[in-house]
C-alpha atoms as a PDB file:
ATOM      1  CA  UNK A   1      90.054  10.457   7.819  1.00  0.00           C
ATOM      2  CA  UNK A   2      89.841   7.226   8.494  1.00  0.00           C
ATOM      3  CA  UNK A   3      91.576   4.508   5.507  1.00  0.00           C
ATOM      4  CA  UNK A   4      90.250   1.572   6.808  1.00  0.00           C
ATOM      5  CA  UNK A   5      87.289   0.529   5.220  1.00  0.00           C
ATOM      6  CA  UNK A   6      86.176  -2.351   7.992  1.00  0.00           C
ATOM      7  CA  UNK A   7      86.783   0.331  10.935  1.00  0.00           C
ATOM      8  CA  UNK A   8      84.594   2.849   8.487  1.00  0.00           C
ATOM      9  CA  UNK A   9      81.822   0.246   8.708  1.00  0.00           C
ATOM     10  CA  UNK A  10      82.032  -0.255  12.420  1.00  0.00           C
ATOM     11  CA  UNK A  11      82.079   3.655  12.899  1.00  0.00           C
ATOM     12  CA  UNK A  12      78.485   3.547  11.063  1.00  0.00           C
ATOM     13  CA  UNK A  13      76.979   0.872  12.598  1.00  0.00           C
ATOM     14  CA  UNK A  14      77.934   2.550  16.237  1.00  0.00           C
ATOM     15  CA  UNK A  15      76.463   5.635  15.052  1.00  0.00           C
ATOM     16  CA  UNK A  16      73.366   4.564  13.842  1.00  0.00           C
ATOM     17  CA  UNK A  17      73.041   2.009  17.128  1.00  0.00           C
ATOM     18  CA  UNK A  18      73.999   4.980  19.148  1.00  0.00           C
ATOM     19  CA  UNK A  19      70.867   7.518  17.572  1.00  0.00           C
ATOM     20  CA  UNK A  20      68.604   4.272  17.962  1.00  0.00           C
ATOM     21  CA  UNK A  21      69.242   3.919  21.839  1.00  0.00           C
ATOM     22  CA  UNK A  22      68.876   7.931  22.049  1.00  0.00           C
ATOM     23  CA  UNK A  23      65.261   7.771  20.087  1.00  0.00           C
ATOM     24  CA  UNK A  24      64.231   4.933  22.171  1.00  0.00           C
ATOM     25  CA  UNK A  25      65.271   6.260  25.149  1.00  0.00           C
ATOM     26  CA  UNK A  26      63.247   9.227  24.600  1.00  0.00           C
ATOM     27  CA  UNK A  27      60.636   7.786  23.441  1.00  0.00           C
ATOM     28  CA  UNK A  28      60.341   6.016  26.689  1.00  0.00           C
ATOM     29  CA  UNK A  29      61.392   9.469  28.307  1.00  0.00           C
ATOM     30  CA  UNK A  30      57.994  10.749  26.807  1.00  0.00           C
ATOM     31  CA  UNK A  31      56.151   8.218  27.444  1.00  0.00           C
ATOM     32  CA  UNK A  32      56.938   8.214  31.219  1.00  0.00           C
ATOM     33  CA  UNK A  33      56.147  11.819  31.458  1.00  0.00           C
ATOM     34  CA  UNK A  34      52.860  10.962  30.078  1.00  0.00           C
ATOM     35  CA  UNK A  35      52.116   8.370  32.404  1.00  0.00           C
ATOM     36  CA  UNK A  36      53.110  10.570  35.880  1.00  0.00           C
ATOM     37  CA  UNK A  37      51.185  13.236  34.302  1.00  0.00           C
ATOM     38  CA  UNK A  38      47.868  11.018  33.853  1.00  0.00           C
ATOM     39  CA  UNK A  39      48.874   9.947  37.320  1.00  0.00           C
ATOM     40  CA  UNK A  40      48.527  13.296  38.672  1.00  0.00           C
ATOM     41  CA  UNK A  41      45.493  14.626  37.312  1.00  0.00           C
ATOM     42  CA  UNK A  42      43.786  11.426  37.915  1.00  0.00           C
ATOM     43  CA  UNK A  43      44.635  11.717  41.087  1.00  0.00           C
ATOM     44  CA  UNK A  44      43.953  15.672  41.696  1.00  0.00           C
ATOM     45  CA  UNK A  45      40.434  14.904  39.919  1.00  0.00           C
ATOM     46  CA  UNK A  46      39.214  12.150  42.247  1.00  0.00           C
ATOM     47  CA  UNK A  47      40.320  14.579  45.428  1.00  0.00           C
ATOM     48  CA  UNK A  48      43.551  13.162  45.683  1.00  0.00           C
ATOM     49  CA  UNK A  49      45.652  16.731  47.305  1.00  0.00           C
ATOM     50  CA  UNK A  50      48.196  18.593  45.392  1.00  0.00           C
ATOM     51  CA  UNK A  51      51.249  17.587  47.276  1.00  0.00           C
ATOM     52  CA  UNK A  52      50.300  13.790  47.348  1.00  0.00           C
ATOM     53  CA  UNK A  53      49.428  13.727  43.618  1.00  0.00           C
ATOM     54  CA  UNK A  54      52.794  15.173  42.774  1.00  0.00           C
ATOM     55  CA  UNK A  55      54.166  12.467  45.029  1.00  0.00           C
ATOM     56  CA  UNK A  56      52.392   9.799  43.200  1.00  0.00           C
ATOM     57  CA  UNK A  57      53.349  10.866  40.089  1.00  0.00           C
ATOM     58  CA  UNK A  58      56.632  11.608  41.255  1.00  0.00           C
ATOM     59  CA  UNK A  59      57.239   7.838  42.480  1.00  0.00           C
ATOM     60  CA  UNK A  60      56.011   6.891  39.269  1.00  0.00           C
END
């Protein structure tokens, strides 16, 4: 257990910064996806082939 109350404080703050950078990095985790998956069956739909969409979404 941990007596000191400023170190305490610290500990929170670091743990609440630390499941903010986790949510925002998978929000932007998602959101990627989302993109490279538009990518693909934009691509596929307009003739684009199979391999060469999943290389443009890929290199997204």
């Amino acid at each position: 257990m941990n007596d000191n109350p400023f170190e305490g404080l610290v500990s929170n703050i670091e743990t609440e910064f630390n499941q903010a950078l986790i949510e925002k990095r998978g929000t932007i985790t998602l959101m990627l996806a989302r993109i490279a998956g538009a990518t693909y069956t934009e691509a596929v739909s307009h003739g684009v082939p199979h391999g060469l969409a999943q290389e443009m979404a890929h290199d997204y």
